[in-house]
C-alpha atoms as a PDB file:
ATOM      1  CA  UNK A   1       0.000   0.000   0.000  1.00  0.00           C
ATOM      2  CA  UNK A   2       2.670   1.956   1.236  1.00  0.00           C
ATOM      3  CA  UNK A   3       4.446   2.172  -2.177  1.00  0.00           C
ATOM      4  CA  UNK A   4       1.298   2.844  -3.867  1.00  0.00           C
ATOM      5  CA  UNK A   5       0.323   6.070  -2.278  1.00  0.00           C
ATOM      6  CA  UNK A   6       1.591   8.345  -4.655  1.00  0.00           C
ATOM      7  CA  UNK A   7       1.665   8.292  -8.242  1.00  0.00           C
ATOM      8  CA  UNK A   8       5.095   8.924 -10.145  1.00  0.00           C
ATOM      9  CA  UNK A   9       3.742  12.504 -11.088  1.00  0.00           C
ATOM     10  CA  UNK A  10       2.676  12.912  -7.109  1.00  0.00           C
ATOM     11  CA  UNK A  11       6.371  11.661  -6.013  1.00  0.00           C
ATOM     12  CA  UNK A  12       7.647  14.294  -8.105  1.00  0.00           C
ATOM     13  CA  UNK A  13       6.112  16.964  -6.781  1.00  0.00           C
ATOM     14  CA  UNK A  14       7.037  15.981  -2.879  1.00  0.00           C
ATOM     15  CA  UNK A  15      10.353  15.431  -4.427  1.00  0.00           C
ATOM     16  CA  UNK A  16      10.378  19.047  -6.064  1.00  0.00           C
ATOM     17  CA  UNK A  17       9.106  20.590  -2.645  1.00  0.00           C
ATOM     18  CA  UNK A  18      12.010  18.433  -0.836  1.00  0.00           C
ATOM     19  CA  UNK A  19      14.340  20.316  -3.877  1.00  0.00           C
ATOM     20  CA  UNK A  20      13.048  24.123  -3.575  1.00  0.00           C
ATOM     21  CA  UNK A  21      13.045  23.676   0.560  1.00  0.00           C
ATOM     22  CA  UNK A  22      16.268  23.132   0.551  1.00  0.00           C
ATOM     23  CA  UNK A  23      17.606  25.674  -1.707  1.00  0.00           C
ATOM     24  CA  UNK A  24      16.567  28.136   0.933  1.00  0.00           C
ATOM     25  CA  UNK A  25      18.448  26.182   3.726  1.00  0.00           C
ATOM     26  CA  UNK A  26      21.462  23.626   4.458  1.00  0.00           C
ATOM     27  CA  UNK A  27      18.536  21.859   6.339  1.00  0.00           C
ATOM     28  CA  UNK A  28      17.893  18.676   5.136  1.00  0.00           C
ATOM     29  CA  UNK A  29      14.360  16.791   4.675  1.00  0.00           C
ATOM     30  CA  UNK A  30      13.205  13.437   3.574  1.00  0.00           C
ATOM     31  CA  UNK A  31      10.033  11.628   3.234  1.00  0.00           C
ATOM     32  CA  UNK A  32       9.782   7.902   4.641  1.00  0.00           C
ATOM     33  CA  UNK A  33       6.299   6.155   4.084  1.00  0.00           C
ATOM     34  CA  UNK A  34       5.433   2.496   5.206  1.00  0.00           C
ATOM     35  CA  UNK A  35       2.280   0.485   5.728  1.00  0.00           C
ATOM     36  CA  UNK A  36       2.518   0.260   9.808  1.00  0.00           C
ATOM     37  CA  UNK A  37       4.428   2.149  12.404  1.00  0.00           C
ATOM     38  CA  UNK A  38       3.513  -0.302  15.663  1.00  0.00           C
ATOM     39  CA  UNK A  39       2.649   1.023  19.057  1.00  0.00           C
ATOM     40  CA  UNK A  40       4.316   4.718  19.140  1.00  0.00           C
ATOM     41  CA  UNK A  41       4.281   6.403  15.858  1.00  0.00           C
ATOM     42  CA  UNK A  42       7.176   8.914  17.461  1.00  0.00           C
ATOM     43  CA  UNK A  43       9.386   6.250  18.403  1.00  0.00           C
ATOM     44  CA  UNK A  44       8.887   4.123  14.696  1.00  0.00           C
ATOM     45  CA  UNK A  45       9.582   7.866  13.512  1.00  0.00           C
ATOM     46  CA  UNK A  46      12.607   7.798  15.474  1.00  0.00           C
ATOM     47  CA  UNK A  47      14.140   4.382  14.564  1.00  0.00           C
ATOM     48  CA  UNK A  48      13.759   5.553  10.901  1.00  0.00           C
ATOM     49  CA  UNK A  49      15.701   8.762  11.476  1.00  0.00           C
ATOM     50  CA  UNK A  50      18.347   7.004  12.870  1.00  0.00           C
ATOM     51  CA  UNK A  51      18.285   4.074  10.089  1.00  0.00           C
ATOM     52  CA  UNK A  52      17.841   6.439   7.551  1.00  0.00           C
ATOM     53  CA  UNK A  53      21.322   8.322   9.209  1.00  0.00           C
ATOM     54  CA  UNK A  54      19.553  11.504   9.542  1.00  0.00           C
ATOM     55  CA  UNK A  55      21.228  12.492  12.676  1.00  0.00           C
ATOM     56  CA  UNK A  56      24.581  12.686  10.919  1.00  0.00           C
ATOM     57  CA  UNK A  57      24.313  15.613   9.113  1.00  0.00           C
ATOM     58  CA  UNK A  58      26.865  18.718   9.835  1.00  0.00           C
ATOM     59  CA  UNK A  59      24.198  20.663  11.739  1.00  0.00           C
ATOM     60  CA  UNK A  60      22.201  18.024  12.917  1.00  0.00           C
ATOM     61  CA  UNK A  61      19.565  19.960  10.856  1.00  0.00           C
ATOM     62  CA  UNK A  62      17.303  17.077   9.277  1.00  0.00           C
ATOM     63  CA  UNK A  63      13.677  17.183   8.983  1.00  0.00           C
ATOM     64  CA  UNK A  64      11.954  13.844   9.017  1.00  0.00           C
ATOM     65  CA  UNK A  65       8.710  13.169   7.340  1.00  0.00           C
ATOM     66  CA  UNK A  66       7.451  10.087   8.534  1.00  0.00           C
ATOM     67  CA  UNK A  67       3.834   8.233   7.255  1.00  0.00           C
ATOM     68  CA  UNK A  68       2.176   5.158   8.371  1.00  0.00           C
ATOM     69  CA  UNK A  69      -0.449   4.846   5.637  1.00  0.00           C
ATOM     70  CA  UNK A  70      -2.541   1.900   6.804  1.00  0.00           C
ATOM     71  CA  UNK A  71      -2.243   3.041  10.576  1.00  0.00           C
ATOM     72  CA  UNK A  72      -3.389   6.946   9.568  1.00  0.00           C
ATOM     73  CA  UNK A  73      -0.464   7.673  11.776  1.00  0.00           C
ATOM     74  CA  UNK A  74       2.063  10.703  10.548  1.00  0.00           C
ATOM     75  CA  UNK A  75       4.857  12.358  12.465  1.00  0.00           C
ATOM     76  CA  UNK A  76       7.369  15.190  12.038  1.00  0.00           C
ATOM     77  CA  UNK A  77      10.603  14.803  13.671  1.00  0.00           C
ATOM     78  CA  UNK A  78      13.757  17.120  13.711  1.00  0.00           C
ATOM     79  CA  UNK A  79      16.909  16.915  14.800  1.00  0.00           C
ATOM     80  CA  UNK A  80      18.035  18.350  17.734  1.00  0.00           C
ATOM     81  CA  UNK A  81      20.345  21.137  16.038  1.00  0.00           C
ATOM     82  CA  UNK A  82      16.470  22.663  14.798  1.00  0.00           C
ATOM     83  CA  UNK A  83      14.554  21.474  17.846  1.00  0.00           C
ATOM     84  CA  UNK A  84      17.208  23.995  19.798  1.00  0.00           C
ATOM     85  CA  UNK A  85      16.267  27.181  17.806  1.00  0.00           C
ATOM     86  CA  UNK A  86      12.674  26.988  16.766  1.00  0.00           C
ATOM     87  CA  UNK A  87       9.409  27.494  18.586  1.00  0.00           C
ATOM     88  CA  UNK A  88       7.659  25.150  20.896  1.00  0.00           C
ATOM     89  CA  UNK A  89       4.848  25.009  18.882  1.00  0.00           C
ATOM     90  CA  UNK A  90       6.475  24.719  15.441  1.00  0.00           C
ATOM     91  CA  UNK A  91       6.167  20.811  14.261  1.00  0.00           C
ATOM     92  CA  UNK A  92       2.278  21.109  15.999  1.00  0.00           C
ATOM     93  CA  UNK A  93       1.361  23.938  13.851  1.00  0.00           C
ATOM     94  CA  UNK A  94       2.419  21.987  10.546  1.00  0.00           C
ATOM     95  CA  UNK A  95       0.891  19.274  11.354  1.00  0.00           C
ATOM     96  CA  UNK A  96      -2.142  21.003  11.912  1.00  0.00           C
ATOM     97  CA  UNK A  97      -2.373  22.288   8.079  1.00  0.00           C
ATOM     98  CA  UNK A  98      -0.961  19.295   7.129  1.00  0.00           C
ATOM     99  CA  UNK A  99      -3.954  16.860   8.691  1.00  0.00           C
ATOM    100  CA  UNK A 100      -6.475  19.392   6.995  1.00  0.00           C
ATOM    101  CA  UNK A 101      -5.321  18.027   3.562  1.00  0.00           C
ATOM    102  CA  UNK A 102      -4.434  14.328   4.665  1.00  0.00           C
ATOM    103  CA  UNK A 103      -8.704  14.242   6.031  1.00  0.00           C
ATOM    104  CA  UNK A 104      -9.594  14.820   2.681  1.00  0.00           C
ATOM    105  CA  UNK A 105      -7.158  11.909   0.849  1.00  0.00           C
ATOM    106  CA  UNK A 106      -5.009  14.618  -0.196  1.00  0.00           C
ATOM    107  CA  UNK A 107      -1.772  13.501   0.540  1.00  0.00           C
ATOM    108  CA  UNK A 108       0.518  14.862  -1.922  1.00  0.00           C
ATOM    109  CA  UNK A 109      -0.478  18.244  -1.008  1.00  0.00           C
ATOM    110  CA  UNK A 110      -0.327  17.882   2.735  1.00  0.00           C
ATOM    111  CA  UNK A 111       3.275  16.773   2.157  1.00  0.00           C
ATOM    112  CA  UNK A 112       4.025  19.780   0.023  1.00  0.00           C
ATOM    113  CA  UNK A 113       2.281  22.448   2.066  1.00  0.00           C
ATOM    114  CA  UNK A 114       4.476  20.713   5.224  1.00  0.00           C
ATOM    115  CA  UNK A 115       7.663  20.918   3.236  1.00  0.00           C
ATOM    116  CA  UNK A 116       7.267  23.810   2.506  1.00  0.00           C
ATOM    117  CA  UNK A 117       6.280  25.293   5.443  1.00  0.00           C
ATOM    118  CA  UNK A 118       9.103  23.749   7.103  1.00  0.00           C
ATOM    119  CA  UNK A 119      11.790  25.322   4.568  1.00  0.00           C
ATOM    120  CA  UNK A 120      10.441  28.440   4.980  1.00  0.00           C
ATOM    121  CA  UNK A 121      10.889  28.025   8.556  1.00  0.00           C
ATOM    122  CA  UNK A 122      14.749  26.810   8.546  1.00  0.00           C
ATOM    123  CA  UNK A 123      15.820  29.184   6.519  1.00  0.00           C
ATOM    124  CA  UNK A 124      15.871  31.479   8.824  1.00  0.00           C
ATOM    125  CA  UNK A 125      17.828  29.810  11.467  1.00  0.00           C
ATOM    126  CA  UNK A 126      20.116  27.616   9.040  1.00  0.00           C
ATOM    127  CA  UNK A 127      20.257  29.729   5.716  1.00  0.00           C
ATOM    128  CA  UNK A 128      21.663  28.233   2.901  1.00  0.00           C
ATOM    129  CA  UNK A 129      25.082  28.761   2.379  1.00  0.00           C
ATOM    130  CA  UNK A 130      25.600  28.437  -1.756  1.00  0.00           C
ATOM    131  CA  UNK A 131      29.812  27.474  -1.501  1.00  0.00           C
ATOM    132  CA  UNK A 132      30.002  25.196   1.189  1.00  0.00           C
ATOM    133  CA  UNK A 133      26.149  23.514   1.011  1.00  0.00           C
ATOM    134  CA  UNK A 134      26.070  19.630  -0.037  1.00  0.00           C
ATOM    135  CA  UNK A 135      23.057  18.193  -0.173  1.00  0.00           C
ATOM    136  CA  UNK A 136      23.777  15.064   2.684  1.00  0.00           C
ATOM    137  CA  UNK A 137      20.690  12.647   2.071  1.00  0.00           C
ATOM    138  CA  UNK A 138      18.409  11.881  -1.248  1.00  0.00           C
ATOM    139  CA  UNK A 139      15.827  13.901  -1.717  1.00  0.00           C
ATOM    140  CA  UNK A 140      13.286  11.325  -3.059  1.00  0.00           C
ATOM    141  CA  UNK A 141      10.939   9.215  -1.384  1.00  0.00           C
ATOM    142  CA  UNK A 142      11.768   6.267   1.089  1.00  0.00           C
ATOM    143  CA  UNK A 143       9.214   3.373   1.522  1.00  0.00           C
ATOM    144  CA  UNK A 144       9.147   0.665   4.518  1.00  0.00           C
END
């Protein structure tokens, strides 16, 4: 199911938002989707980030968007570097406009609007920095 969530046009656009976000930023942001998360979404979000070596980057600045499909479980999970400088409130309000498009089966556009909002976001406390920027993890899609 997981897999089948997204058509190759809708993967391109999440992949595009992934792309333009980070332009703006040296944070880094991937997508992970799977069919079940078990008990704790958070903590199958967690396992993930560390599989997925998100909490290697330079500035510990990676952005985890992690899906659940069959469990309608979703979670947003940053590394510490961001969790230090932004808000208290930040991940809850993008989840907030994202679950307004996921309750309607729009699921491309819930990821774009939250990829977007998070760019936006990060680049004002980790701007992008065009000489010494690499990108440090694949901006496309990961499935469970």
């Amino acid at each position: 199911m997981a897999k089948h969530l997204f058509s190759q046009e809708e993967r391109e656009i999440i992949t595009a938002a992934i792309k333009a976000a980070e332009l703006e930023t040296s944070g880094e942001i991937q997508v992970h989707i799977e069919n079940h998360c078990g008990d704790n979404v958070l903590d199958r979000a967690a396992e993930i980030f560390e599989t997925l070596k998100m909490h290697q980057t330079q500035e510990r600045n990676a952005v985890l968007f992690y899906l659940a499909v069959e469990d309608h479980q979703f979670a947003i999970l940053g590394d510490c570097g961001i969790n230090r400088v932004v808000p208290a409130n930040f991940w809850e309000n993008i989840k907030n406009e994202m679950v307004i498009h996921f309750k309607n089966k729009d699921f491309t556009e819930g990821l774009r609007l939250g990829i977007e909002m998070c760019g936006q976001q990060l680049k004002s406390h980790f701007p992008y920095n065009q000489e010494g920027d690499i990108n440090e993890l694949p901006d496309e899609i990961s499935f469970g």
